[in-house]
C-alpha atoms as a PDB file:
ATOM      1  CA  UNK A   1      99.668  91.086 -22.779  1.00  0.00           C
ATOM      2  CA  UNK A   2      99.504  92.692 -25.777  1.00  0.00           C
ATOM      3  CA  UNK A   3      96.585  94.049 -28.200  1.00  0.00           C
ATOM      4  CA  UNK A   4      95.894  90.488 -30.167  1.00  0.00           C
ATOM      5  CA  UNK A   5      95.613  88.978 -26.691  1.00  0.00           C
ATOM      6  CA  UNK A   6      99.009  86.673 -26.838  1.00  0.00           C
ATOM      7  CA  UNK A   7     101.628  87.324 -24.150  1.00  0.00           C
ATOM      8  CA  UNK A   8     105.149  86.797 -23.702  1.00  0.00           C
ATOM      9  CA  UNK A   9     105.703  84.158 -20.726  1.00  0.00           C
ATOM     10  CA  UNK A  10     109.120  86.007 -19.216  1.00  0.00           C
ATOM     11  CA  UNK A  11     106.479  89.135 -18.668  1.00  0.00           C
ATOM     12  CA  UNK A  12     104.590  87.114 -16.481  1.00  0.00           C
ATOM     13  CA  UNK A  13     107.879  85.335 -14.909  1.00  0.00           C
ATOM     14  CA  UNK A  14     105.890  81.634 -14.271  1.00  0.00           C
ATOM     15  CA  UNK A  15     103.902  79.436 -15.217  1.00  0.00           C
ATOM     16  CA  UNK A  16     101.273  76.850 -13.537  1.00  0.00           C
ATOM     17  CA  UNK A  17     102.097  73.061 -13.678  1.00  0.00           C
ATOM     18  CA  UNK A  18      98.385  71.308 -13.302  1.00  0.00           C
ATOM     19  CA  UNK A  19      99.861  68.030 -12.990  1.00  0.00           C
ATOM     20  CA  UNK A  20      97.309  65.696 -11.058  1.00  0.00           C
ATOM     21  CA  UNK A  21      95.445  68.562  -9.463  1.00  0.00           C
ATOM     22  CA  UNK A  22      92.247  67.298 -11.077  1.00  0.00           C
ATOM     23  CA  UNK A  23      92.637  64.406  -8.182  1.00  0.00           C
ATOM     24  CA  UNK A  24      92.861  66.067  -5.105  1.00  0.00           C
ATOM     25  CA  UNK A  25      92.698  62.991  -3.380  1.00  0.00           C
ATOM     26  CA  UNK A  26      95.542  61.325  -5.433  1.00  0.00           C
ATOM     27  CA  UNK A  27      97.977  63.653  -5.028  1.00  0.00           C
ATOM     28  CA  UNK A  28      99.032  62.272  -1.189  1.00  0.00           C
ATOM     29  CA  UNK A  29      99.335  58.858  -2.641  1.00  0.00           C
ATOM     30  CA  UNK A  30     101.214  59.671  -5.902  1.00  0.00           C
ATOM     31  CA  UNK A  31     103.441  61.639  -4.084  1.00  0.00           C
ATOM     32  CA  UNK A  32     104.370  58.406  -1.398  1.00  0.00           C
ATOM     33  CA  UNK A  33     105.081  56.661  -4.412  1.00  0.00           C
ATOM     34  CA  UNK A  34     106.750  59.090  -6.654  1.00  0.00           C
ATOM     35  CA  UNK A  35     109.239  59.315  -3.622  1.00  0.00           C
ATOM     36  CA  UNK A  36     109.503  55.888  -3.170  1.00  0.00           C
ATOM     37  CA  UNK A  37     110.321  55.504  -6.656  1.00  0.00           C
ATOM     38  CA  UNK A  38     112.828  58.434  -6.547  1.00  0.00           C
ATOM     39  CA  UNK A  39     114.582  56.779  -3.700  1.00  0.00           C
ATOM     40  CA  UNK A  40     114.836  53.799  -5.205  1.00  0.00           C
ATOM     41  CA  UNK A  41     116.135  55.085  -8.569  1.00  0.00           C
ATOM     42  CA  UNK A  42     118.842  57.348  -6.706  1.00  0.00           C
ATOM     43  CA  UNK A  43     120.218  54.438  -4.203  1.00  0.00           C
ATOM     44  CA  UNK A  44     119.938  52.099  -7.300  1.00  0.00           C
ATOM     45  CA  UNK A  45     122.084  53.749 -10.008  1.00  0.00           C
ATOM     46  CA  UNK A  46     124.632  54.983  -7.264  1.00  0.00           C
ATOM     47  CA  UNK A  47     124.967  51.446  -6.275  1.00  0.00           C
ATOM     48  CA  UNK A  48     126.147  50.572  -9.806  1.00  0.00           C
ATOM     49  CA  UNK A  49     128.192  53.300 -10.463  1.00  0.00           C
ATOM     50  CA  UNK A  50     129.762  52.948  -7.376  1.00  0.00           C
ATOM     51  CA  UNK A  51     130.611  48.976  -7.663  1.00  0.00           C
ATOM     52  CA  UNK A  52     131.422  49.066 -10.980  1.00  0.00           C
ATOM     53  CA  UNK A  53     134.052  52.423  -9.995  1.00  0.00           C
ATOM     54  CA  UNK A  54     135.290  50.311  -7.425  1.00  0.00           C
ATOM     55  CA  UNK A  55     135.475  46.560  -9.129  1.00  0.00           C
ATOM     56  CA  UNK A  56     138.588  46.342 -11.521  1.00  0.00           C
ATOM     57  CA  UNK A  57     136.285  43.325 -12.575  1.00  0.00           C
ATOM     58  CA  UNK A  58     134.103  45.260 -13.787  1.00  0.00           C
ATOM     59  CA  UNK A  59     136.114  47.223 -15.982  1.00  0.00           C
ATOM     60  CA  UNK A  60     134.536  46.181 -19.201  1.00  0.00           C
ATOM     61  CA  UNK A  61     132.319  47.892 -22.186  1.00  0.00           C
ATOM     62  CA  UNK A  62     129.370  46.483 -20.433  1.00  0.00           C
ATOM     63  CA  UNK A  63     129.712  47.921 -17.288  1.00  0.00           C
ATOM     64  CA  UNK A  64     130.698  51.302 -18.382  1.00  0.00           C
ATOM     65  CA  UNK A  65     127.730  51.746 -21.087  1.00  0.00           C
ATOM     66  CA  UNK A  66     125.541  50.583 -18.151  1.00  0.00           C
ATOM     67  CA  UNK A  67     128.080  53.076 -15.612  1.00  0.00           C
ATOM     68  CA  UNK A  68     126.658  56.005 -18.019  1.00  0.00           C
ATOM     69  CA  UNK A  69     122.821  55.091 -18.230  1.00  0.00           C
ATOM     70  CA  UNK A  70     123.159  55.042 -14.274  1.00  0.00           C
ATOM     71  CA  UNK A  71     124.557  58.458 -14.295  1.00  0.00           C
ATOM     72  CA  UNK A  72     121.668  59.338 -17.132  1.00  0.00           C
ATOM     73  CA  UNK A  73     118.832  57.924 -15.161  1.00  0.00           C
ATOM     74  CA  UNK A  74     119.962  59.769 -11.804  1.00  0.00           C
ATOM     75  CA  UNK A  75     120.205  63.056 -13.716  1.00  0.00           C
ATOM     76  CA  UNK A  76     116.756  62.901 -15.735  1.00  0.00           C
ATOM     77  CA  UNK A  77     114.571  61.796 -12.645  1.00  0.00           C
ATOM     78  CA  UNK A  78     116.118  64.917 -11.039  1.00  0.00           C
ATOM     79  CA  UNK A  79     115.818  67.045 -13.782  1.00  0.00           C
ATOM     80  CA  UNK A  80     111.731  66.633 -13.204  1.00  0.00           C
ATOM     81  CA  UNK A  81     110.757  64.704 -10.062  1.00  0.00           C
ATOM     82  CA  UNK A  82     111.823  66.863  -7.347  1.00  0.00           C
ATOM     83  CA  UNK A  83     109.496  69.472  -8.794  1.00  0.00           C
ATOM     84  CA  UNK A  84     106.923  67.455  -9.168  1.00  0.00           C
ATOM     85  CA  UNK A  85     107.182  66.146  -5.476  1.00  0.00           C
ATOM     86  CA  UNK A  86     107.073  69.994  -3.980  1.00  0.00           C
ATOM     87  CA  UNK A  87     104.068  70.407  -6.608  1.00  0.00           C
ATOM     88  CA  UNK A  88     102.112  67.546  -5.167  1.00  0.00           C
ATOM     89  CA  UNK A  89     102.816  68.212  -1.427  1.00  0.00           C
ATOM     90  CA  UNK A  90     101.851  72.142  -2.183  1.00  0.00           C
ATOM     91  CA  UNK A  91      98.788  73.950  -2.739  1.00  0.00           C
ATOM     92  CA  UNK A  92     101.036  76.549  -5.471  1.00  0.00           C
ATOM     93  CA  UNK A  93     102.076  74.186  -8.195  1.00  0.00           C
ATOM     94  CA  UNK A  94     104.766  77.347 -10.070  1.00  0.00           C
ATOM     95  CA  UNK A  95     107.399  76.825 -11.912  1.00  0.00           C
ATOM     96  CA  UNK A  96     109.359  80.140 -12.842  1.00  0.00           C
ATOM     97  CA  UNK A  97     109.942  81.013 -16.620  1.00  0.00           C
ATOM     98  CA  UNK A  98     113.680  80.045 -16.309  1.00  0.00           C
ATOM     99  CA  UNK A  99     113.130  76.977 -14.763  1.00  0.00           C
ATOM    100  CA  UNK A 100     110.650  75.721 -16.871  1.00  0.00           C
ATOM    101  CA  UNK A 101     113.052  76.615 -19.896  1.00  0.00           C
ATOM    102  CA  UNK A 102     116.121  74.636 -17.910  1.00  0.00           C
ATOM    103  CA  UNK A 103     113.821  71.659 -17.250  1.00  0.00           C
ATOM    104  CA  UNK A 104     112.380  71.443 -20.830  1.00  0.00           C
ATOM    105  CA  UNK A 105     115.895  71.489 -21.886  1.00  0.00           C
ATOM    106  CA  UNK A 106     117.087  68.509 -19.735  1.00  0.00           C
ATOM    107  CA  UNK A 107     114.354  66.289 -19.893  1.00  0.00           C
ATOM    108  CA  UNK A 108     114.505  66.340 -23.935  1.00  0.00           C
ATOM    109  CA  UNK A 109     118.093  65.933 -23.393  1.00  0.00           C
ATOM    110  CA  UNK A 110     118.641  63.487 -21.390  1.00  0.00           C
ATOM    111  CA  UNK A 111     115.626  61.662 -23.232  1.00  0.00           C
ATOM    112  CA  UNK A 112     117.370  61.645 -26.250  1.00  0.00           C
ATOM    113  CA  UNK A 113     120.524  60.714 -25.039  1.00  0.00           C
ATOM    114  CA  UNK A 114     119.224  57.469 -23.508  1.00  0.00           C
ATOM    115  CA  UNK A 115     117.707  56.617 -26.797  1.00  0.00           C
ATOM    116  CA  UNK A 116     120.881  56.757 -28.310  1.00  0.00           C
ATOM    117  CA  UNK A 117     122.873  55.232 -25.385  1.00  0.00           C
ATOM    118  CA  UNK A 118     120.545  51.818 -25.073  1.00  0.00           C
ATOM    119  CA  UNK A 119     121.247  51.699 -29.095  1.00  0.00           C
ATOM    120  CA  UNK A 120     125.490  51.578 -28.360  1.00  0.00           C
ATOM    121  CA  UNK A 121     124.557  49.134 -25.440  1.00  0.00           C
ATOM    122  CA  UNK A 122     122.672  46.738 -27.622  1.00  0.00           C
ATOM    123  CA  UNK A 123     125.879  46.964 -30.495  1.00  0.00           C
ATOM    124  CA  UNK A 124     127.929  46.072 -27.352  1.00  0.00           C
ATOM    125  CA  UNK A 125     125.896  42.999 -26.671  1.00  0.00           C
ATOM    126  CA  UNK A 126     125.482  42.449 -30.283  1.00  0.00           C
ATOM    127  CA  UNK A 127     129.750  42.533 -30.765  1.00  0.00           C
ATOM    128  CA  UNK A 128     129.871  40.240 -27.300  1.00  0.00           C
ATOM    129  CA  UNK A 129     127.976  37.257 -29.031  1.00  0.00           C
ATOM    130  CA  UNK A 130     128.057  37.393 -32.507  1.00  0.00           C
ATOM    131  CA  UNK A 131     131.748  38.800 -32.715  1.00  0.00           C
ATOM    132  CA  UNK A 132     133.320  36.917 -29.359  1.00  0.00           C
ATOM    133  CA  UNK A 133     137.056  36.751 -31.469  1.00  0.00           C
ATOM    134  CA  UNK A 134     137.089  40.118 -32.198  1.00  0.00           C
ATOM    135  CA  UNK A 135     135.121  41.469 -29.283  1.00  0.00           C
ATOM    136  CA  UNK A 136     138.486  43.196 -27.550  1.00  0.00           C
ATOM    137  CA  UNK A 137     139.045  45.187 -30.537  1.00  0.00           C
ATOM    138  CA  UNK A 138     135.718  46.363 -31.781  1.00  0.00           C
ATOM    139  CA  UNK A 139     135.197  47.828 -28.024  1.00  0.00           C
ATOM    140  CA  UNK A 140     138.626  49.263 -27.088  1.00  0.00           C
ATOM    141  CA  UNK A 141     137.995  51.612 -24.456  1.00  0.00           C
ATOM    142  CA  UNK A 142     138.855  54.781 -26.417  1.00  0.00           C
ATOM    143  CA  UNK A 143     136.070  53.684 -28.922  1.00  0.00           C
ATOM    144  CA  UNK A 144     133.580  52.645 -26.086  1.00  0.00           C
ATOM    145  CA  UNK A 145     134.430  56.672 -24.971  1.00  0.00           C
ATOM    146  CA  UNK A 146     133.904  57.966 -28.052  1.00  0.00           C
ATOM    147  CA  UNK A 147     130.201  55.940 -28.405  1.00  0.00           C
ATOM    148  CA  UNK A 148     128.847  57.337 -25.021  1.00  0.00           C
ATOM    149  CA  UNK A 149     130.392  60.797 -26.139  1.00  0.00           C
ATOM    150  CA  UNK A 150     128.363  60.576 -28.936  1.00  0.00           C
ATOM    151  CA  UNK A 151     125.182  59.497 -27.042  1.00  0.00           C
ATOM    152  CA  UNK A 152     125.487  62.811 -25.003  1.00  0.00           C
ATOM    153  CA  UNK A 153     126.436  65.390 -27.018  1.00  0.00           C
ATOM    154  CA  UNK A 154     123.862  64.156 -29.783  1.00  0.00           C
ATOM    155  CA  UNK A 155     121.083  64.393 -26.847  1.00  0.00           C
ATOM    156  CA  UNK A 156     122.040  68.054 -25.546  1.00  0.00           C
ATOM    157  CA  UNK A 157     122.650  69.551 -29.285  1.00  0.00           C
ATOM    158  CA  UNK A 158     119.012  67.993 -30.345  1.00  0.00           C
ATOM    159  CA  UNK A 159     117.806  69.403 -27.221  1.00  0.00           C
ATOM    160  CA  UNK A 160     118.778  72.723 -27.797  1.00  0.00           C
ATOM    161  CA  UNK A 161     118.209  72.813 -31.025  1.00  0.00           C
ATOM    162  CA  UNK A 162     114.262  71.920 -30.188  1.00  0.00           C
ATOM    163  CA  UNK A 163     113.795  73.526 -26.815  1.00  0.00           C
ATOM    164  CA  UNK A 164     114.608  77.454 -28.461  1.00  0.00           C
ATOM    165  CA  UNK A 165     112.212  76.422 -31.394  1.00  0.00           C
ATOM    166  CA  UNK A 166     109.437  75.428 -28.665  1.00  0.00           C
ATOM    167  CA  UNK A 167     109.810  78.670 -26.920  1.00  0.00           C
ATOM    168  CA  UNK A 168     109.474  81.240 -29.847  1.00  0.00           C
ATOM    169  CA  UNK A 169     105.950  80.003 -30.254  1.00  0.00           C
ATOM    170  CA  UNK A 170     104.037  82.845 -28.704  1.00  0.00           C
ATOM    171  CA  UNK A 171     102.092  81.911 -26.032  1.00  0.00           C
ATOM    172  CA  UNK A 172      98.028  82.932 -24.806  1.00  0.00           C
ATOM    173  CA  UNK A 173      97.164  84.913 -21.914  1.00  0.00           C
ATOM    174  CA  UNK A 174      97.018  81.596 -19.556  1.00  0.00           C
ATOM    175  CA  UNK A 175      99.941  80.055 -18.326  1.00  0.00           C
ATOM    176  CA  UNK A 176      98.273  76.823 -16.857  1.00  0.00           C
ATOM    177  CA  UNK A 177     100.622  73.526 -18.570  1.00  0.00           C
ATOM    178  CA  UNK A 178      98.146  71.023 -18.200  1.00  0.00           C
ATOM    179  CA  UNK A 179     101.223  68.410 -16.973  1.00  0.00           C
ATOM    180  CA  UNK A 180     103.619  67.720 -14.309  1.00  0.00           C
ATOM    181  CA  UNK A 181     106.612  68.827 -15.915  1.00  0.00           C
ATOM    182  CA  UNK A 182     107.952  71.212 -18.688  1.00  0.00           C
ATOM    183  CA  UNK A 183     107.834  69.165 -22.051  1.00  0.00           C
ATOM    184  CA  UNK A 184     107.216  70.017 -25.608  1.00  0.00           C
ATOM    185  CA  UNK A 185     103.303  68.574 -26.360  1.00  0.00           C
ATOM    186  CA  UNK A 186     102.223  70.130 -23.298  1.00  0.00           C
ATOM    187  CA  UNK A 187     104.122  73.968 -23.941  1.00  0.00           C
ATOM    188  CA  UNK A 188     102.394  73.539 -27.607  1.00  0.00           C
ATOM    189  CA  UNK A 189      98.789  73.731 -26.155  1.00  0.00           C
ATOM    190  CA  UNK A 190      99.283  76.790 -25.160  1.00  0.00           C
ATOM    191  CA  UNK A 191     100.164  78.418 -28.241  1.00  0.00           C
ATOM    192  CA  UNK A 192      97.868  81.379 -29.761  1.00  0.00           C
ATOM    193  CA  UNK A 193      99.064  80.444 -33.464  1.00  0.00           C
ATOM    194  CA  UNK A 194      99.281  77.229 -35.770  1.00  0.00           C
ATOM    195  CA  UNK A 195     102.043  74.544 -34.251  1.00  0.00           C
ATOM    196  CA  UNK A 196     102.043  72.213 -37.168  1.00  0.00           C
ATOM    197  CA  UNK A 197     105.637  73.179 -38.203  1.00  0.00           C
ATOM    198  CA  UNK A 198     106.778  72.303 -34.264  1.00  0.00           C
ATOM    199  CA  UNK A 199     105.091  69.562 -34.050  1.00  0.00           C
ATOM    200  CA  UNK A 200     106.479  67.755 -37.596  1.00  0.00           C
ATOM    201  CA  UNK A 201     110.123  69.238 -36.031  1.00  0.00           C
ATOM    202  CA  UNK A 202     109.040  66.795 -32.872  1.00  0.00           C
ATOM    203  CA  UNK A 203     107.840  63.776 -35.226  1.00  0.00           C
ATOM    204  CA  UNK A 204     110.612  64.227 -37.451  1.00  0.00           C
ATOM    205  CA  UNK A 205     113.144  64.284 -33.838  1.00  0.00           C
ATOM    206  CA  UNK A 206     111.597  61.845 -32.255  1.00  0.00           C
ATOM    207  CA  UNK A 207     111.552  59.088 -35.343  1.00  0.00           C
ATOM    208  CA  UNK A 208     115.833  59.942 -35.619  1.00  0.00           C
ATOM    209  CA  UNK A 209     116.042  59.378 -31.449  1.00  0.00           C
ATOM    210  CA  UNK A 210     113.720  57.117 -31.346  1.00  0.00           C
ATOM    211  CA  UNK A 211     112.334  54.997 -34.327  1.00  0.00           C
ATOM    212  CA  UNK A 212     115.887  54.663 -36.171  1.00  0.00           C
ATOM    213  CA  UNK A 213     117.541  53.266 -32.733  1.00  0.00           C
ATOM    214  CA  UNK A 214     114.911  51.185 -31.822  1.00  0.00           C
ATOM    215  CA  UNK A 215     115.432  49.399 -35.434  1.00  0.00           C
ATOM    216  CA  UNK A 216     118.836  48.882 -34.705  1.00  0.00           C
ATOM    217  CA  UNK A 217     118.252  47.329 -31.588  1.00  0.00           C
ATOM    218  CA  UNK A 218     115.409  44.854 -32.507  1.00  0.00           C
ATOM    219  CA  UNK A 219     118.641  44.347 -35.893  1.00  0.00           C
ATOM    220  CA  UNK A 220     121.068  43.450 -33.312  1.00  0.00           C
ATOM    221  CA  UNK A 221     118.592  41.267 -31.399  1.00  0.00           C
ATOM    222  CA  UNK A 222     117.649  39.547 -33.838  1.00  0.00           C
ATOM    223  CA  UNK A 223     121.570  38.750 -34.910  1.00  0.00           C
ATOM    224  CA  UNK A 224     121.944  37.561 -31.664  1.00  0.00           C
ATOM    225  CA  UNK A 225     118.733  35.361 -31.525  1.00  0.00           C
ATOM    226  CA  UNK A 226     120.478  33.772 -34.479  1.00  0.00           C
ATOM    227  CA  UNK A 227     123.816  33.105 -32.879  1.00  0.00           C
ATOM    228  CA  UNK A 228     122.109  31.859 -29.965  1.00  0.00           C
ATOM    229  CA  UNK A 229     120.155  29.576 -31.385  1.00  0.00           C
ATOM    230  CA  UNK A 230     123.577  27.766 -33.040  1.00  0.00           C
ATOM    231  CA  UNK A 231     125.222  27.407 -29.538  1.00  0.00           C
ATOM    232  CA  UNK A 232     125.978  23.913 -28.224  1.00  0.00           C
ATOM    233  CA  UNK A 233     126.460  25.306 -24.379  1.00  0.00           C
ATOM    234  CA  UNK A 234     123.896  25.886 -22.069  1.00  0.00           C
ATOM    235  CA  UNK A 235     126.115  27.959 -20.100  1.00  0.00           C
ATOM    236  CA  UNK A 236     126.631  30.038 -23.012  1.00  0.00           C
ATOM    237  CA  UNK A 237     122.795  30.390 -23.554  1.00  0.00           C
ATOM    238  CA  UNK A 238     122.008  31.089 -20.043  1.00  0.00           C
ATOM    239  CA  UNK A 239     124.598  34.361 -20.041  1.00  0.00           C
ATOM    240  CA  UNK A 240     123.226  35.527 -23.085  1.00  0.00           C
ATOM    241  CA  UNK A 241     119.789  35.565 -22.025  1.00  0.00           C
ATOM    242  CA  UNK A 242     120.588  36.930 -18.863  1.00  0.00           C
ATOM    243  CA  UNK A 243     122.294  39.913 -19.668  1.00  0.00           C
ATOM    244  CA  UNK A 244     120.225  40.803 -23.204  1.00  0.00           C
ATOM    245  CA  UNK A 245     117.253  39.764 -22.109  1.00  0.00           C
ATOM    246  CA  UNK A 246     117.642  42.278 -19.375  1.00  0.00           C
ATOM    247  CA  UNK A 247     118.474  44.797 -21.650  1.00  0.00           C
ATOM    248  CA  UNK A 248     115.564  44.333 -23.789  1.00  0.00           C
ATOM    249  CA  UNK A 249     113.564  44.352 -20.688  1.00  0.00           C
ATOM    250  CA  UNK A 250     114.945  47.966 -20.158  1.00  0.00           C
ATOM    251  CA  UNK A 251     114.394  48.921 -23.927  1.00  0.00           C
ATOM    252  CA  UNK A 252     110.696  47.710 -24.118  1.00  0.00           C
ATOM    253  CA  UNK A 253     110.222  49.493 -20.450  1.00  0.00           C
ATOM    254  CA  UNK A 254     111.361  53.433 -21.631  1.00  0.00           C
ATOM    255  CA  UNK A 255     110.955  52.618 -25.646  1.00  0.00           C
ATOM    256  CA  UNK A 256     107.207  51.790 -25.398  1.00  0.00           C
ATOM    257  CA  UNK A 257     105.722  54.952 -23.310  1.00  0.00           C
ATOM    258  CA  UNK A 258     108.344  57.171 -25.136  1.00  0.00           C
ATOM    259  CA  UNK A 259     106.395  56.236 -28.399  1.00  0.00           C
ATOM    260  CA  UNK A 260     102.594  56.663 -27.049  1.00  0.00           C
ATOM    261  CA  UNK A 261     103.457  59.952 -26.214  1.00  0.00           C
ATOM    262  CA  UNK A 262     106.003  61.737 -28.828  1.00  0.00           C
ATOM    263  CA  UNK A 263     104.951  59.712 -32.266  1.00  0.00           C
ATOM    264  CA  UNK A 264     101.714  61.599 -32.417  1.00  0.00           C
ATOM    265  CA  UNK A 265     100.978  65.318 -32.847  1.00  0.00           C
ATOM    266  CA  UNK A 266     100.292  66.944 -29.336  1.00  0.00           C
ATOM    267  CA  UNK A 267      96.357  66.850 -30.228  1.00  0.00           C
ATOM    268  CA  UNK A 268      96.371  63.414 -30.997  1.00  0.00           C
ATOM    269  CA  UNK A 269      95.949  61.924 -27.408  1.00  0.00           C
ATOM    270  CA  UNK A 270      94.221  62.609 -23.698  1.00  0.00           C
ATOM    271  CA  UNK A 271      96.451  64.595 -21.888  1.00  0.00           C
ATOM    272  CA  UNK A 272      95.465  62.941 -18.917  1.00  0.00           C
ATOM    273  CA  UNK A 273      96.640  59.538 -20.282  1.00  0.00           C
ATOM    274  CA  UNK A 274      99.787  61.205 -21.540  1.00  0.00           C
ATOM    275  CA  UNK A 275     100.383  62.109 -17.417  1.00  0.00           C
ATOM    276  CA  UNK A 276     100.319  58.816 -16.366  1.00  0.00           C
ATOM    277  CA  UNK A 277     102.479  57.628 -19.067  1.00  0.00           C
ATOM    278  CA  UNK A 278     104.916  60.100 -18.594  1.00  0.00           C
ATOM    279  CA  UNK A 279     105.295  59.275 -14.568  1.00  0.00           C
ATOM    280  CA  UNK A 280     105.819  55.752 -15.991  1.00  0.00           C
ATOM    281  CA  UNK A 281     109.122  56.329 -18.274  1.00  0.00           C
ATOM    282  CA  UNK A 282     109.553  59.149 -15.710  1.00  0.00           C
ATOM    283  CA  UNK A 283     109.517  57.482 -12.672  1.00  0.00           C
ATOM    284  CA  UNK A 284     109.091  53.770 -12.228  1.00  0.00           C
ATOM    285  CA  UNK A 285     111.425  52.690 -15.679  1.00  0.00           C
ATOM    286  CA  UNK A 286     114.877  54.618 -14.067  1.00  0.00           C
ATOM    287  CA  UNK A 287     114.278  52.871 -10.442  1.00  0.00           C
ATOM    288  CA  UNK A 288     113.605  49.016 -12.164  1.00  0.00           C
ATOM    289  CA  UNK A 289     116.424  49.822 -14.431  1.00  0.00           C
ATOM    290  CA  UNK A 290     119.286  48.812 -11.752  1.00  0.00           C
ATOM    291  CA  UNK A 291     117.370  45.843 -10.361  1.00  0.00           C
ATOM    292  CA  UNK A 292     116.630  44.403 -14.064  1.00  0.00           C
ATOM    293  CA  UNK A 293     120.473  44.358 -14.466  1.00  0.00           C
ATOM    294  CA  UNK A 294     121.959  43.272 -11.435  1.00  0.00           C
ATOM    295  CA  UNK A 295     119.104  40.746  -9.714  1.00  0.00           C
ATOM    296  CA  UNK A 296     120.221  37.532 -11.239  1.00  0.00           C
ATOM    297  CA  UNK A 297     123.613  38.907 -12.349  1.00  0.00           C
ATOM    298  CA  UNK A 298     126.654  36.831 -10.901  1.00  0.00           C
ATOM    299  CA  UNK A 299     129.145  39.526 -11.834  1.00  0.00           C
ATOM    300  CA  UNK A 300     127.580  41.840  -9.813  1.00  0.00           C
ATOM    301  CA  UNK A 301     126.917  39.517  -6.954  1.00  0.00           C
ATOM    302  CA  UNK A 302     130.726  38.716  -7.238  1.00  0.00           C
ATOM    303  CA  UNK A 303     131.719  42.111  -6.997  1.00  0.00           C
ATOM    304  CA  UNK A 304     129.771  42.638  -4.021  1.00  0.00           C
ATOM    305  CA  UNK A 305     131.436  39.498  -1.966  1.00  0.00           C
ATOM    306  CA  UNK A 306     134.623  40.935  -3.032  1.00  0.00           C
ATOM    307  CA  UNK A 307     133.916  44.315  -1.884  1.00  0.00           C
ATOM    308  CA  UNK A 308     132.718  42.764   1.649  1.00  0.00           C
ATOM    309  CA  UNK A 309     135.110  40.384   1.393  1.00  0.00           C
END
């Protein structure tokens, strides 16, 4: 520590994750469900990317968009939740200096990247129904490459871009992160000086990842609520609603928490209410994600018979 009384977190080699330690007698039951959850979410998304790696059927721009948010979803529950299961079966809740760096860097990452990557899925949907003639052409496969491409590498660059400008804020002598995991609002409560420049940088992120994709998704909904409404077929209707209503199931189930917690400077709301919002987008959104999409999905169920078949 040095004279002022701020300190350098590497000297000190760890930090504290509070988490839900202010409810002892919650942390047994969170940590049945978290697990649950995580099951779920893993056996899930490897399901789909499985059957649709297996399935020439489904081969198509859908499937591989929803291929790569099954890959995303796998890799951001890891990034956090193991942690916070050995955290809530443990009395020592640590989490080294390095690996809180590596974990703030992935969760922001991967964050980001699914805000962008539900934005190419709904232009998918939006090309399927309003552009059905030209459909083949708008997503040619080398395109549909290039989108989730894009959805990545625009996730990790942010990410690094934001997680070295997080840690140069010098921290105070206690390393308690009142939170389950390594994220930006929490890290910025522990700073010893004035965060107002980081926290516009995370307003200023957070409306490109996730105010500007979100408009372009409700856009695209709402060009397909048009087209919908002028089709004859019932069939029609009931494949359309099936497969975007599912996605803007997904949308509204990450899109929503995302916002309560990173549209508002870090002071602006409980941190205790933040927690349990961030075990919902966290948790419980990547596990429902795979049912939402392939429950009342025929393709799916086809691809199954044919695999048992």
């Amino acid at each position: 520590m040095n004279d002022d009384g701020k300190m350098n977190a590497t000297s000190e080699g760890y930090f504290v994750l509070l988490g839900f330690s202010k409810w002892p007698h919650l942390e047994l039951v969170l940590f049945v469900v978290v697990l649950t959850f995580y099951l779920m979410t893993l056996i899930g998304n490897l399901f789909i990317l499985i059957l649709s790696y297996l399935d020439s059927h489904l081969h198509t721009p859908m499937y591989f968009f929803l291929s790569n948010l099954s890959l995303l979803d796998l890799c951001y529950t890891t990034s956090s939740i193991p942690q916070l299961l050995i955290n809530l079966w443990s009395q020592e809740k640590t989490i080294s200096y390095n690996g809180c760096m590596i974990q703030l860097y992935f969760v922001l990452a991967l964050g980001c990247t699914e805000c962008v990557l539900l934005m190419v899925m709904s232009y998918d949907r939006y090309a399927a129904v309003c552009k059905p003639l030209h459909y083949t052409v708008l997503m040619h496969p080398r395109f549909c490459c290039l989108l989730a491409l894009a959805s990545w590498v625009s996730g990790f660059t942010t990410s690094a871009l934001h997680s070295l400008f997080t840690f140069w804020v010098p921290l105070c002598g206690h390393r308690q992160v009142d939170h389950f995991f390594c994220e930006v609002p929490a890290l910025l409560r522990l700073s010893c000086v004035g965060t107002h420049a980081n926290e516009l940088t995370l307003i200023v992120t957070s409306s490109i990842f996730v105010l500007i994709p979100l408009i372009l998704i409700l856009s695209s909904y709402g060009a397909i609520a048009r087209a919908v409404l002028r089709m004859q077929s019932t069939t029609g209707l009931q494949k359309v609603f099936g497969t975007c209503g599912a996605h803007l199931m997904v949308v509204s189930l990450f899109f929503i928490p995302v916002m309560c917690i990173y549209l508002q400077p870090p002071s602006g709301n409980s941190q205790d209410q933040g927690k349990f919002i961030a075990l919902f987008y966290t948790v419980v959104t990547p596990s429902l994600n795979p049912l939402i999409y392939t429950l009342r999905n025929r393709d799916v169920r086809g691809a199954v018979k044919r695999l048992m078949g």
